[in-house]
N, C-alpha and C. Protein backbone atom coordinates (compact mmCIF):
# COMPACT_ATOMS: atom_id res chain seq x y z
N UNK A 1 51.19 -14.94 -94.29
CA UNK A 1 50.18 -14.68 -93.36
C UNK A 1 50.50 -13.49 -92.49
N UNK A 2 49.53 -12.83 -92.35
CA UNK A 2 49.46 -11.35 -91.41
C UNK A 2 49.91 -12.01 -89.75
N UNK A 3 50.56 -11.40 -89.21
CA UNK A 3 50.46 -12.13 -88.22
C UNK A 3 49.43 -10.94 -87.16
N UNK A 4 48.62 -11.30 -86.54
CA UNK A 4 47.73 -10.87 -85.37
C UNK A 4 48.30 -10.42 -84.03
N UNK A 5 48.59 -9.38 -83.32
CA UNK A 5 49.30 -8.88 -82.82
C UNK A 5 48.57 -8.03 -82.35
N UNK A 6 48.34 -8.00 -80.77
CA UNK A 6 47.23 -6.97 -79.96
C UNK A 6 48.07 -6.29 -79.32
N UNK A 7 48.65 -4.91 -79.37
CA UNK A 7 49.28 -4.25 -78.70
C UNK A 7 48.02 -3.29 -76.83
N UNK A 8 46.93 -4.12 -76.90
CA UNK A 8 45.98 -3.48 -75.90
C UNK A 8 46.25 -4.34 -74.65
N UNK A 9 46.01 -4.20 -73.52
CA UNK A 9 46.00 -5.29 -72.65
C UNK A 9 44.92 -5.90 -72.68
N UNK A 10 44.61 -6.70 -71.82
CA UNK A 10 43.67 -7.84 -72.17
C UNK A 10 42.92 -7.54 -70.50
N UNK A 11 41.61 -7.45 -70.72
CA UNK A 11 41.22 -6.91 -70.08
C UNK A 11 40.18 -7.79 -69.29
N UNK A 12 40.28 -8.52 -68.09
CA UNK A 12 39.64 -10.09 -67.46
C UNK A 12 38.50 -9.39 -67.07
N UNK A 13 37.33 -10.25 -67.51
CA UNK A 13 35.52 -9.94 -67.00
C UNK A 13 35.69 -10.45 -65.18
N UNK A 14 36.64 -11.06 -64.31
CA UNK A 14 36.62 -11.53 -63.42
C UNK A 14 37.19 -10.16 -62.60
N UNK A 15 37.84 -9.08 -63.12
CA UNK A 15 38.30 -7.63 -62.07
C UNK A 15 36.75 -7.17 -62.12
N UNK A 16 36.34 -6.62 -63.17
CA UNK A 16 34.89 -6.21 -62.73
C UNK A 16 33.89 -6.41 -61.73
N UNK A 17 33.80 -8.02 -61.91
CA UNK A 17 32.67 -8.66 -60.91
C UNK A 17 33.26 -8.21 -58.91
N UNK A 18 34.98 -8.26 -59.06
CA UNK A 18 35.68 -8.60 -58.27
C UNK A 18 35.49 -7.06 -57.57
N UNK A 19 35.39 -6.17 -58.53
CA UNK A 19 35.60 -4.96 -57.88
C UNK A 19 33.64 -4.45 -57.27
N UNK A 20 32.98 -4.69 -57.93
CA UNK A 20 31.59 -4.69 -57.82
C UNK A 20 31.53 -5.35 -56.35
N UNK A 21 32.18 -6.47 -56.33
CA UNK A 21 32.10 -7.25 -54.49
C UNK A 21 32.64 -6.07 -53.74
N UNK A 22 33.57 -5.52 -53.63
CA UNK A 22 34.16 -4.62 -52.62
C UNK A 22 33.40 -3.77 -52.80
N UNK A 23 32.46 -3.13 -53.30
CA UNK A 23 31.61 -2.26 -53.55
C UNK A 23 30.80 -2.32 -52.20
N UNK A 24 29.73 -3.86 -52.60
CA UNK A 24 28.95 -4.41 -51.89
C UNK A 24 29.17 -4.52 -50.46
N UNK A 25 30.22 -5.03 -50.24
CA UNK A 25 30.94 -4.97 -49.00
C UNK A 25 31.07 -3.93 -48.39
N UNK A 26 31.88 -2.91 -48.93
CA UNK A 26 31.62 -1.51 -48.30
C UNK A 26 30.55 -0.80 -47.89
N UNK A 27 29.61 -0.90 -48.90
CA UNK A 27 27.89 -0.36 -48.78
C UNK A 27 27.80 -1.13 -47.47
N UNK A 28 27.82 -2.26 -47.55
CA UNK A 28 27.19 -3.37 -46.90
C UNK A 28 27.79 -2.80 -44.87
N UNK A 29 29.31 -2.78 -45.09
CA UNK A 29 29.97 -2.71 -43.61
C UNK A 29 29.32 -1.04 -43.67
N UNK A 30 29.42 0.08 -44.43
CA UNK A 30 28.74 1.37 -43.72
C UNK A 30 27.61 1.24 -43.43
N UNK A 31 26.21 0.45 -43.82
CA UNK A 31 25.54 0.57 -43.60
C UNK A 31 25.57 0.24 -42.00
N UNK A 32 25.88 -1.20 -41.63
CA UNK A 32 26.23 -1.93 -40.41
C UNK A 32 27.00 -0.57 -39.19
N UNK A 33 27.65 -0.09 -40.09
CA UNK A 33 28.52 0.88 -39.00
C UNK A 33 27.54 1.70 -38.80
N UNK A 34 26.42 2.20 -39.63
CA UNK A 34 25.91 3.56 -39.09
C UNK A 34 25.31 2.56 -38.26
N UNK A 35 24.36 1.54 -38.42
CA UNK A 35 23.19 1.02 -37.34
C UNK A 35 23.75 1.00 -35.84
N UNK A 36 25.00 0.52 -35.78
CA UNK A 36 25.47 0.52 -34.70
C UNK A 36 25.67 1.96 -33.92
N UNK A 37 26.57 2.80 -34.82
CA UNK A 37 26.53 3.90 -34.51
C UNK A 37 25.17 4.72 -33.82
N UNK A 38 23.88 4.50 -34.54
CA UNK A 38 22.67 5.06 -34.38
C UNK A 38 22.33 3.90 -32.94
N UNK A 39 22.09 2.68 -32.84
CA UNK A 39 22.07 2.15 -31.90
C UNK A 39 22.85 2.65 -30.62
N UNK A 40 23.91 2.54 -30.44
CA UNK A 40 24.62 3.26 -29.91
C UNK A 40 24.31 4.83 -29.02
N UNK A 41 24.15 5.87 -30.11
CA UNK A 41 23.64 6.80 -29.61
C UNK A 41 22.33 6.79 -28.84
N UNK A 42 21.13 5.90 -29.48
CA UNK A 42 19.60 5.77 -28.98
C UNK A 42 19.84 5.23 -27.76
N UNK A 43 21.17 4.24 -27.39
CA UNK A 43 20.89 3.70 -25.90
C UNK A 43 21.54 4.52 -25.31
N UNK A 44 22.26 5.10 -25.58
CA UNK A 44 23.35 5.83 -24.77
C UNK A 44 21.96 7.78 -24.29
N UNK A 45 21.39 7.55 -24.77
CA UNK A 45 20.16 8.66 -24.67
C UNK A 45 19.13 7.63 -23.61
N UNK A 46 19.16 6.83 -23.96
CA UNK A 46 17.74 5.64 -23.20
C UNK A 46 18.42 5.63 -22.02
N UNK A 47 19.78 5.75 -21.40
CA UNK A 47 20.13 5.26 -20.29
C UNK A 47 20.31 6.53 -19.84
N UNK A 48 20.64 7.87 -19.96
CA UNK A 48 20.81 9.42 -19.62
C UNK A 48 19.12 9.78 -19.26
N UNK A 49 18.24 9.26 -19.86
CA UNK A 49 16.75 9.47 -19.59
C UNK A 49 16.34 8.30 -18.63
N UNK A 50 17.23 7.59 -18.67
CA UNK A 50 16.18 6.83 -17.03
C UNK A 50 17.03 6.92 -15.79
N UNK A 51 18.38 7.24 -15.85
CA UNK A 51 18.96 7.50 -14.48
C UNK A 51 18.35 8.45 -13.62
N UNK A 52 17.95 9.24 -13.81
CA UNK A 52 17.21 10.08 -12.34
C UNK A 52 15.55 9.12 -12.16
N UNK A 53 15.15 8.28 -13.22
CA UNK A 53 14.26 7.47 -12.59
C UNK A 53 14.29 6.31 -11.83
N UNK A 54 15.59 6.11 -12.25
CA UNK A 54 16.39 5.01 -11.48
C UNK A 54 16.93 5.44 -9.74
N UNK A 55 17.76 6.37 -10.33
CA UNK A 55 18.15 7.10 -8.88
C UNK A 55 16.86 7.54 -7.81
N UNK A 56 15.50 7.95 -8.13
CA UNK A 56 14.61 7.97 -7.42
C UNK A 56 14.18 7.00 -6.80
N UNK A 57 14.06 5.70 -7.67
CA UNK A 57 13.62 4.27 -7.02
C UNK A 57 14.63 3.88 -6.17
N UNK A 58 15.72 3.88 -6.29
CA UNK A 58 16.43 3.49 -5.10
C UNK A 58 16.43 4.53 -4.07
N UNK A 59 16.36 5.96 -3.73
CA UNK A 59 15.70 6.59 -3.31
C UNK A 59 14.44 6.12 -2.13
N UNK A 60 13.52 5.42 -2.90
CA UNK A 60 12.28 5.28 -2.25
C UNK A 60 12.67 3.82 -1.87
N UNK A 61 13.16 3.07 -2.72
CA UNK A 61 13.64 2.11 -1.84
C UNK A 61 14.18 2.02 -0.71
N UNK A 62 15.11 3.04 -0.26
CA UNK A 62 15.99 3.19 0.86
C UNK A 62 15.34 3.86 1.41
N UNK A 63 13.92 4.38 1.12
CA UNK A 63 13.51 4.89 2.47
C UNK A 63 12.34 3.89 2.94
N UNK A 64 11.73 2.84 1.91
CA UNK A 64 10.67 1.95 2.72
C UNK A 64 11.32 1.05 2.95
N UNK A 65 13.25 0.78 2.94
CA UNK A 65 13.78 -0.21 4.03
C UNK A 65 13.42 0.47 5.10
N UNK A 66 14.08 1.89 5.62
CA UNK A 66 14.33 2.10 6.41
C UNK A 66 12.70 2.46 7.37
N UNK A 67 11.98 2.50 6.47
CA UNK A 67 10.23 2.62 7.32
C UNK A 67 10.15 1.09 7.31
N UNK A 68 10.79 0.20 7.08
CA UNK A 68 10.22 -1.38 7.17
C UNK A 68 11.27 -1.73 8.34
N UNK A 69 12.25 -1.12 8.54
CA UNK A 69 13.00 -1.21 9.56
C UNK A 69 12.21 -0.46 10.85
N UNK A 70 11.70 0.45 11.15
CA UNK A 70 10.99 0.85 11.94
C UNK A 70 9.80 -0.21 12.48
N UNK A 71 8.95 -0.22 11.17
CA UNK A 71 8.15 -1.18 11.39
C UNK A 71 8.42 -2.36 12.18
N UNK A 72 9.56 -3.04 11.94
CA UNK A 72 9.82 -3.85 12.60
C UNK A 72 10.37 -3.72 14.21
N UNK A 73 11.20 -3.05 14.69
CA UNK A 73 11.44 -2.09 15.64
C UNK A 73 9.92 -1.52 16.55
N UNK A 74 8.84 -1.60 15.81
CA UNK A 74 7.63 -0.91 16.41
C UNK A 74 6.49 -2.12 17.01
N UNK A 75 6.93 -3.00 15.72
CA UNK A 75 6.04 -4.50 15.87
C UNK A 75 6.49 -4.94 17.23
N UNK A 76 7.79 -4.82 17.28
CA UNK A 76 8.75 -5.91 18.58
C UNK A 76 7.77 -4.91 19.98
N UNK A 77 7.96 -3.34 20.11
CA UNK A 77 7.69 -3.17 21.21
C UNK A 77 5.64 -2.77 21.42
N UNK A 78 5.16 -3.28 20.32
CA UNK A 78 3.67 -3.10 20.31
C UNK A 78 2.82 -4.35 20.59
N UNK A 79 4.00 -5.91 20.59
CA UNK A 79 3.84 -6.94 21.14
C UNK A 79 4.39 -6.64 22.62
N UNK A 80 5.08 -6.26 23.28
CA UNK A 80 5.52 -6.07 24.53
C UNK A 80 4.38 -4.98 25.13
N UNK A 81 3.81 -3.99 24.44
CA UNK A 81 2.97 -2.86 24.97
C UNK A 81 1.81 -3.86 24.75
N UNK A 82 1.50 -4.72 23.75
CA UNK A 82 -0.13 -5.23 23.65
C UNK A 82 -0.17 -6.49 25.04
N UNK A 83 1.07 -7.18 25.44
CA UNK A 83 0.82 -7.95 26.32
C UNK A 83 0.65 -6.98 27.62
N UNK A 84 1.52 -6.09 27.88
CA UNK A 84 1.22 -5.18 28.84
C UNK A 84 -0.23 -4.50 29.21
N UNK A 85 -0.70 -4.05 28.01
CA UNK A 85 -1.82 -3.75 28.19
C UNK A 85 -3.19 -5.17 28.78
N UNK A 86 -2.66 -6.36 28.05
CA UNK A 86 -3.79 -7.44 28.53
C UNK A 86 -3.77 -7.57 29.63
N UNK A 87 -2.11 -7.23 30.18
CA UNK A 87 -2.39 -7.60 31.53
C UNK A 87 -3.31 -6.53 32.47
N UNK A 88 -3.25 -5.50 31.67
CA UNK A 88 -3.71 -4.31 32.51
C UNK A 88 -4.95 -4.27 32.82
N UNK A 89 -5.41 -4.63 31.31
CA UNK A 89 -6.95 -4.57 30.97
C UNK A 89 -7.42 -5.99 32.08
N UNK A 90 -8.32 -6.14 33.24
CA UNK A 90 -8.38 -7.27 33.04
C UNK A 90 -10.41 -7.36 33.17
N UNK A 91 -11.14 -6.61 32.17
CA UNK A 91 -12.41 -6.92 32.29
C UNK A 91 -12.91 -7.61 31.04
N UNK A 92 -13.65 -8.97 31.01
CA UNK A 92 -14.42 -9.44 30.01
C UNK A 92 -15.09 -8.80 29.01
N UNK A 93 -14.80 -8.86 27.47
CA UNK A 93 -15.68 -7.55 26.62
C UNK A 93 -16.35 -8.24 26.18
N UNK A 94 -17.15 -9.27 26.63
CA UNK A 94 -18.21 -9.89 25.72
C UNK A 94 -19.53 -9.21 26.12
N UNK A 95 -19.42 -9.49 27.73
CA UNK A 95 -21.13 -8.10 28.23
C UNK A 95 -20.90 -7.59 28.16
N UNK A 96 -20.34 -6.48 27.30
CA UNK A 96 -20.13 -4.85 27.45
C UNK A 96 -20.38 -5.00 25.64
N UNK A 97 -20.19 -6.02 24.75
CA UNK A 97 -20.62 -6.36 23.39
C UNK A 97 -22.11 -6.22 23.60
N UNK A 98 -22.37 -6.97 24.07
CA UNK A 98 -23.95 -7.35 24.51
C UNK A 98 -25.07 -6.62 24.81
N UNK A 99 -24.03 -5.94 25.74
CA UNK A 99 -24.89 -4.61 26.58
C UNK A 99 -25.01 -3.75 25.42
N UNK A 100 -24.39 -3.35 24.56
CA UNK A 100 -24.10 -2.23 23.60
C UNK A 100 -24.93 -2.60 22.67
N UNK A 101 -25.01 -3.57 22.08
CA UNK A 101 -25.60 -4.31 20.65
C UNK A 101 -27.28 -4.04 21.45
N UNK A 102 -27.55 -4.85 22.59
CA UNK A 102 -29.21 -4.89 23.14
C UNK A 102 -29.58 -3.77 23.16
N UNK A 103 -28.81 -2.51 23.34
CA UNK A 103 -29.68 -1.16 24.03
C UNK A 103 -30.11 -0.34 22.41
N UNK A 104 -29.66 -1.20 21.54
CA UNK A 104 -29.64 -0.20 20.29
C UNK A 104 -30.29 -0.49 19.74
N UNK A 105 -31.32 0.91 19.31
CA UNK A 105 -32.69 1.33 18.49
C UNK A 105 -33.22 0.64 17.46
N UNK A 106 -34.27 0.06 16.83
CA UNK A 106 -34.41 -0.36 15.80
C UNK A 106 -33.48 0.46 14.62
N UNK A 107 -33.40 0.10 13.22
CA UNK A 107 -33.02 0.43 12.29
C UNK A 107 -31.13 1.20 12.51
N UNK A 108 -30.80 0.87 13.50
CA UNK A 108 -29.17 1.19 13.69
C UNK A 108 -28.20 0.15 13.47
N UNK A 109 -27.12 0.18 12.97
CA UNK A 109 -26.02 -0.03 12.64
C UNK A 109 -24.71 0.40 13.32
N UNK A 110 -24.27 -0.50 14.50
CA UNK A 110 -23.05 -0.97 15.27
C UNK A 110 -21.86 -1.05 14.03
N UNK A 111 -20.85 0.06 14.09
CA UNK A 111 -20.05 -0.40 12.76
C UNK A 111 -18.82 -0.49 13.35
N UNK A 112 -18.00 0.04 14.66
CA UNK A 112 -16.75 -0.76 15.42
C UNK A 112 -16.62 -0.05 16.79
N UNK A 113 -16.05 -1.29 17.71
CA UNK A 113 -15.41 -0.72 18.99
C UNK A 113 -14.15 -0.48 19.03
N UNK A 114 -13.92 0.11 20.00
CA UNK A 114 -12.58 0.19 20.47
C UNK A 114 -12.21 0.57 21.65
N UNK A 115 -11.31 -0.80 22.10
CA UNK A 115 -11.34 -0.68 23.27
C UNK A 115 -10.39 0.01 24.21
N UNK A 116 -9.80 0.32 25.46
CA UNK A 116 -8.93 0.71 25.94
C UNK A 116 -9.18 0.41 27.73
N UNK A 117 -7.96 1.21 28.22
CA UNK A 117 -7.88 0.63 29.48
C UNK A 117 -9.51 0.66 30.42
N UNK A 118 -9.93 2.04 30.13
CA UNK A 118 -10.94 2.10 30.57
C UNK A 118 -12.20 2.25 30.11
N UNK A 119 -11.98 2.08 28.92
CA UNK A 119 -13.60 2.22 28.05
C UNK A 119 -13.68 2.04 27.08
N UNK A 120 -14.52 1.82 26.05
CA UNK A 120 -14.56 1.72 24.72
C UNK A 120 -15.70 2.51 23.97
N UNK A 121 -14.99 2.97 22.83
CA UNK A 121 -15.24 3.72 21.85
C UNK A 121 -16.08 2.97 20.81
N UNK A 122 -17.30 3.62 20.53
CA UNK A 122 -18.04 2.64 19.90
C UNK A 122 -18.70 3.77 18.71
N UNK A 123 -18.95 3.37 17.44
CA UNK A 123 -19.25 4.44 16.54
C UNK A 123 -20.65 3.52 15.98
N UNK A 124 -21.72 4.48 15.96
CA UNK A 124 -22.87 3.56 15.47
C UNK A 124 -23.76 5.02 14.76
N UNK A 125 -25.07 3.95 13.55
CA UNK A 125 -25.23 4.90 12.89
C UNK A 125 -26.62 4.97 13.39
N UNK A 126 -27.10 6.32 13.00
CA UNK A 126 -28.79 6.07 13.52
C UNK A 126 -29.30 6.85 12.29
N UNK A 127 -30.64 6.05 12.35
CA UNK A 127 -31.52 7.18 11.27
C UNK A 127 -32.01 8.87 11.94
N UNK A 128 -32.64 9.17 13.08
CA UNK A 128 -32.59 10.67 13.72
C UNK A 128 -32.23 10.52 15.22
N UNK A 129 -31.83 12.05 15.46
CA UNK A 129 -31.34 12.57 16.11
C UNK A 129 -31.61 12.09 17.96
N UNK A 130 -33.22 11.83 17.48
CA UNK A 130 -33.78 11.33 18.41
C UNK A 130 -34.01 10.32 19.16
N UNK A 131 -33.41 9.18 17.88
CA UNK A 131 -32.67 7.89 18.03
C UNK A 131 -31.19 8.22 18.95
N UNK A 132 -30.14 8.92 18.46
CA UNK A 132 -29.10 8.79 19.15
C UNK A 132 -29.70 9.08 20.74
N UNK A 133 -30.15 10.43 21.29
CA UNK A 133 -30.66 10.43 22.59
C UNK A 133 -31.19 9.04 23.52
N UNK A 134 -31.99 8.53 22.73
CA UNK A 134 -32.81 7.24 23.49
C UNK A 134 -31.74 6.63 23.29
N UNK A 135 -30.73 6.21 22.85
CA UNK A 135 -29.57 5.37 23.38
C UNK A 135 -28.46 5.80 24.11
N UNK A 136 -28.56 7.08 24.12
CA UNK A 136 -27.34 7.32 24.89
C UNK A 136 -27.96 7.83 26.59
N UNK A 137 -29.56 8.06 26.47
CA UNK A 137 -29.94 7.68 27.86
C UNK A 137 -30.28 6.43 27.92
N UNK A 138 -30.19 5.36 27.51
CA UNK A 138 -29.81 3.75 27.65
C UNK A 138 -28.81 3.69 28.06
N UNK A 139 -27.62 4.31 27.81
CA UNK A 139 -26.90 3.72 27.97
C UNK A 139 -25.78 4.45 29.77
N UNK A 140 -26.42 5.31 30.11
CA UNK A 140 -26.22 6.05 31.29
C UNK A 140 -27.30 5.46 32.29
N UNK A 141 -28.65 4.51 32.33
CA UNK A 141 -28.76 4.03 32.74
C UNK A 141 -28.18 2.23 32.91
N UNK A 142 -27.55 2.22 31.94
CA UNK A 142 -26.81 0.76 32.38
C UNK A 142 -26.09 0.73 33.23
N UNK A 143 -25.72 -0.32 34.19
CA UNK A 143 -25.01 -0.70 35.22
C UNK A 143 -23.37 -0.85 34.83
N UNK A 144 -23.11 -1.34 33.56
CA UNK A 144 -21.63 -1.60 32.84
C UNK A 144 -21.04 -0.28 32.80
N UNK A 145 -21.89 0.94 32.33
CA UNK A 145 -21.10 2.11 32.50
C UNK A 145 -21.21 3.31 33.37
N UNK A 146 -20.17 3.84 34.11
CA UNK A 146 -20.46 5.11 34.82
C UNK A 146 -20.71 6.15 34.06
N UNK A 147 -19.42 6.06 32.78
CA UNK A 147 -20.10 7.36 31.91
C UNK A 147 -20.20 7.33 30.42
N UNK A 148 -21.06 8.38 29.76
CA UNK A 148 -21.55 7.95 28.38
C UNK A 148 -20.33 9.30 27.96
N UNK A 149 -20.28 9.35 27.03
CA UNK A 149 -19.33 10.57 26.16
C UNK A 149 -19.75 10.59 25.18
N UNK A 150 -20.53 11.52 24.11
CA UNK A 150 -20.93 11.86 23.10
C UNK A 150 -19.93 12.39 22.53
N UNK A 151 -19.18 11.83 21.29
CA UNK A 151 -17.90 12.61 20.38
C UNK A 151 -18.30 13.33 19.44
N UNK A 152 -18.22 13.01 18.29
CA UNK A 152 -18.37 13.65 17.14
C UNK A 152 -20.07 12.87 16.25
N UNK A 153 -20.95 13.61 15.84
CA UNK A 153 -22.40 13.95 15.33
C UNK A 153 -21.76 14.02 14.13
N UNK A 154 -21.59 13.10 12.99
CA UNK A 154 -22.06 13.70 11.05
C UNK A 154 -23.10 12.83 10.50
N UNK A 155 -23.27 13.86 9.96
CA UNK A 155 -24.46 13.04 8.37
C UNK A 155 -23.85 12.45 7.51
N UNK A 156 -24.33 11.88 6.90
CA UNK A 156 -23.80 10.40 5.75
C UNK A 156 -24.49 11.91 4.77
N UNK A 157 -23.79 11.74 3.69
CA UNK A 157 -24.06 12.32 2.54
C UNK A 157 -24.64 11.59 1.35
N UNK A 158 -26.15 12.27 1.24
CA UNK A 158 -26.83 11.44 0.61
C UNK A 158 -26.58 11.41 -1.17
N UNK A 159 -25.86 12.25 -1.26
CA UNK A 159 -25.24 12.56 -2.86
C UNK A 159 -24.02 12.73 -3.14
N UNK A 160 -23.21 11.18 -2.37
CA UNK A 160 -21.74 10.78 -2.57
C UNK A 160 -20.78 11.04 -3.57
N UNK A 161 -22.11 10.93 -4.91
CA UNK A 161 -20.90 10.95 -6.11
C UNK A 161 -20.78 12.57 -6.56
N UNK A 162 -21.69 13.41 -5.91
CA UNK A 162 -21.58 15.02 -6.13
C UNK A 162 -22.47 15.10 -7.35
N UNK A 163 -23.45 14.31 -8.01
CA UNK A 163 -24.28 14.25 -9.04
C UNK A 163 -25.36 15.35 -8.78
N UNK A 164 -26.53 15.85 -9.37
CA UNK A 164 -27.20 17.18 -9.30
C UNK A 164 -28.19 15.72 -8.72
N UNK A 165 -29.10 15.69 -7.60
CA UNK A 165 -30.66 15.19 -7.08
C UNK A 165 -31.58 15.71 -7.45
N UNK A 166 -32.58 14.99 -8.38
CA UNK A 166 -33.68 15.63 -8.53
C UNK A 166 -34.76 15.88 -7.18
N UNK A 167 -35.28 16.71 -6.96
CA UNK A 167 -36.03 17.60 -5.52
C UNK A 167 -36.52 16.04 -5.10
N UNK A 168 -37.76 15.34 -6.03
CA UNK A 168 -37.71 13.70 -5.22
C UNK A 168 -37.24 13.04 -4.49
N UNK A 169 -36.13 13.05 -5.18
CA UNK A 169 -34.67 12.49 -4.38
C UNK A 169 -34.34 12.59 -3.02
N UNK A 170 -34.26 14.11 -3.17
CA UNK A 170 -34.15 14.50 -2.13
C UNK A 170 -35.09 14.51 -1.08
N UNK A 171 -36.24 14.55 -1.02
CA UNK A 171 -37.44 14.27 0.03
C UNK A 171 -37.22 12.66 0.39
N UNK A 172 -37.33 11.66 -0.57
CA UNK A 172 -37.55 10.35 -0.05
C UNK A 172 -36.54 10.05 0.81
N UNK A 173 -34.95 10.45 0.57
CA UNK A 173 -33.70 9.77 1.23
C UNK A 173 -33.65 10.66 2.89
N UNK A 174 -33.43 10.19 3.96
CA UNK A 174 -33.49 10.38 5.21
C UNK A 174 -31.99 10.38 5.24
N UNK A 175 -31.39 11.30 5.93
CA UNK A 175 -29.97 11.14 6.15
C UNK A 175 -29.83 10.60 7.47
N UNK A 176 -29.09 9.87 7.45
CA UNK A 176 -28.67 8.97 8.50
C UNK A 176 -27.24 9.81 9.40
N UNK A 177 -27.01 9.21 10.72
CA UNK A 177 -26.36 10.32 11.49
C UNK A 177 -24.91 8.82 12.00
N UNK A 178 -24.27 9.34 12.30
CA UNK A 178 -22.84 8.39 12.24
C UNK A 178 -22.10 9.38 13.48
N UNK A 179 -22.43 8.66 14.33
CA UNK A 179 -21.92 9.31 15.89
C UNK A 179 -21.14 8.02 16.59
N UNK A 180 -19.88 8.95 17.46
CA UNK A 180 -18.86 8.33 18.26
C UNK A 180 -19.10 8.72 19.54
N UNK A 181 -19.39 7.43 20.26
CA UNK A 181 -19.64 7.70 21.76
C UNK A 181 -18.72 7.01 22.53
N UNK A 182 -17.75 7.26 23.85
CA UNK A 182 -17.19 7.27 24.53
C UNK A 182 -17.90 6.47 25.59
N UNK A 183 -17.70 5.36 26.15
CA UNK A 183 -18.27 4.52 27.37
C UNK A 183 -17.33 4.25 28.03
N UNK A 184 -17.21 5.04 29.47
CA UNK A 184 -16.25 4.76 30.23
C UNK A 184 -17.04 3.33 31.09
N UNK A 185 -16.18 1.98 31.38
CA UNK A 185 -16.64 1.26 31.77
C UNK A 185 -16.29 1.28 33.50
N UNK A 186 -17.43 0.49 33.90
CA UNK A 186 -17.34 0.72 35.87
C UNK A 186 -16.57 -0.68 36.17
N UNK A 187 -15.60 -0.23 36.34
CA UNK A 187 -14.48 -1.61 36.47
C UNK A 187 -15.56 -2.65 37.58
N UNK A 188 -16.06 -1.90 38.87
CA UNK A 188 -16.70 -2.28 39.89
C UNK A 188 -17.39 -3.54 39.56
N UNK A 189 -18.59 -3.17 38.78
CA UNK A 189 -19.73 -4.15 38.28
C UNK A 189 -18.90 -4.86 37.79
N UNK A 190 -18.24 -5.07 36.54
CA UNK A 190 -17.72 -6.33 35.95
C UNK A 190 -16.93 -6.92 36.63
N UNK A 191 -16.09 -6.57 37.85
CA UNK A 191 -14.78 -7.40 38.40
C UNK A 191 -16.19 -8.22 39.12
N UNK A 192 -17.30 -7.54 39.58
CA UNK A 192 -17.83 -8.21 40.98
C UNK A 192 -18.90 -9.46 39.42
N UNK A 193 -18.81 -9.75 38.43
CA UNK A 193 -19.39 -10.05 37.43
C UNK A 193 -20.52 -10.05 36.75
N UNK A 194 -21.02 -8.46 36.62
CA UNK A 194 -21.96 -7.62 36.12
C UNK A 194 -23.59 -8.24 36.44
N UNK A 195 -24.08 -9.00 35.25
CA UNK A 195 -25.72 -9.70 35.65
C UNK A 195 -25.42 -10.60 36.30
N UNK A 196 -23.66 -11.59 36.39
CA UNK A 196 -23.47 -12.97 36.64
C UNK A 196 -24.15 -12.68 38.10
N UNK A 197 -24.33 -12.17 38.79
CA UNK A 197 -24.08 -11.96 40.60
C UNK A 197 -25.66 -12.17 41.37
């Protein structure tokens, strides 16, 4: 008998598969390394692009502490100035409401007072010119005030949104007049208690 005799090595199907895994693996960990890598760089860019937006907000932060610190600082002495003033002020503003609201023209609009030590500021709207007069000689004949003060006269703008008016338009709408008048009040009459007497 021949005897059979392989002078080749013998060559295992299990290195192949074995080496094909480290393959996989490698593909597998570079891929992983670049993502990180690329991750990496994208945040490291994401955080270089928001620090000066960051640094601004704290910025504005530290300055509406420091305006909320004021604020508070302003509140404390505007309660000490508002009691000061009540005490100062000491005339009833309900007839001097009254008086103001009664003397005014048909078709007008009372839109705020304001008051102070000696008078109040009252802004009201009228349809003409001729309207404001008849109230503001109303109101120089009232007994509540010594004097009337005429401030500032504007027109309401009848084409707010800046749109083109067709000529119609413009004839039917009446501009209305938005005047600030000054009423110095007569301490006299109200201390002695104005109609009460």
């Amino acid at each position: 008998m021949i005897p059979d005799i392989n002078l080749l090595p013998k060559i295992e199907k299990g290195e192949a598969s074995l080496n094909i895994a480290f393959y996989v693996v490698g593909i597998v960990s570079l891929i992983t390394l670049g993502l990180l890598i690329w991750t990496f760089f994208s945040a490291k860019s994401e955080i270089a692009s928001t620090t000066p937006e960051r640094d601004s907000l704290f910025a504005a932060r530290d300055g509406l502490q420091t305006e909320l610190a004021s604020y508070q600082t302003l509140s404390q002495g505007s309660l000490e100035e508002s009691v000061a003033f009540v005490e100062r002020v000491s005339y009833p503003v309900s007839p001097i409401i009254i008086e103001t609201r009664n003397l005014l023209p048909e078709y007008t609009y009372l839109r705020s007072y304001a008051f102070s030590e000696l008078g109040v500021q009252v802004v009201v709207d009228f349809e003409t010119l001729k309207a404001v007069s008849n109230y503001v000689s109303e109101l120089q004949r009232s007994p509540y005030f010594s004097d009337v003060q005429v401030g500032t006269i504007s027109n309401f703008d009848i084409n707010p949104a800046g749109e083109e008016a067709n000529e119609a338009l413009l004839f039917e709408e009446v501009p209305r007049y938005n005047v600030e008048i000054m009423l110095v009040i007569d301490q006299f009459y109200i201390v002695a208690g104005g109609e009460e007497q």
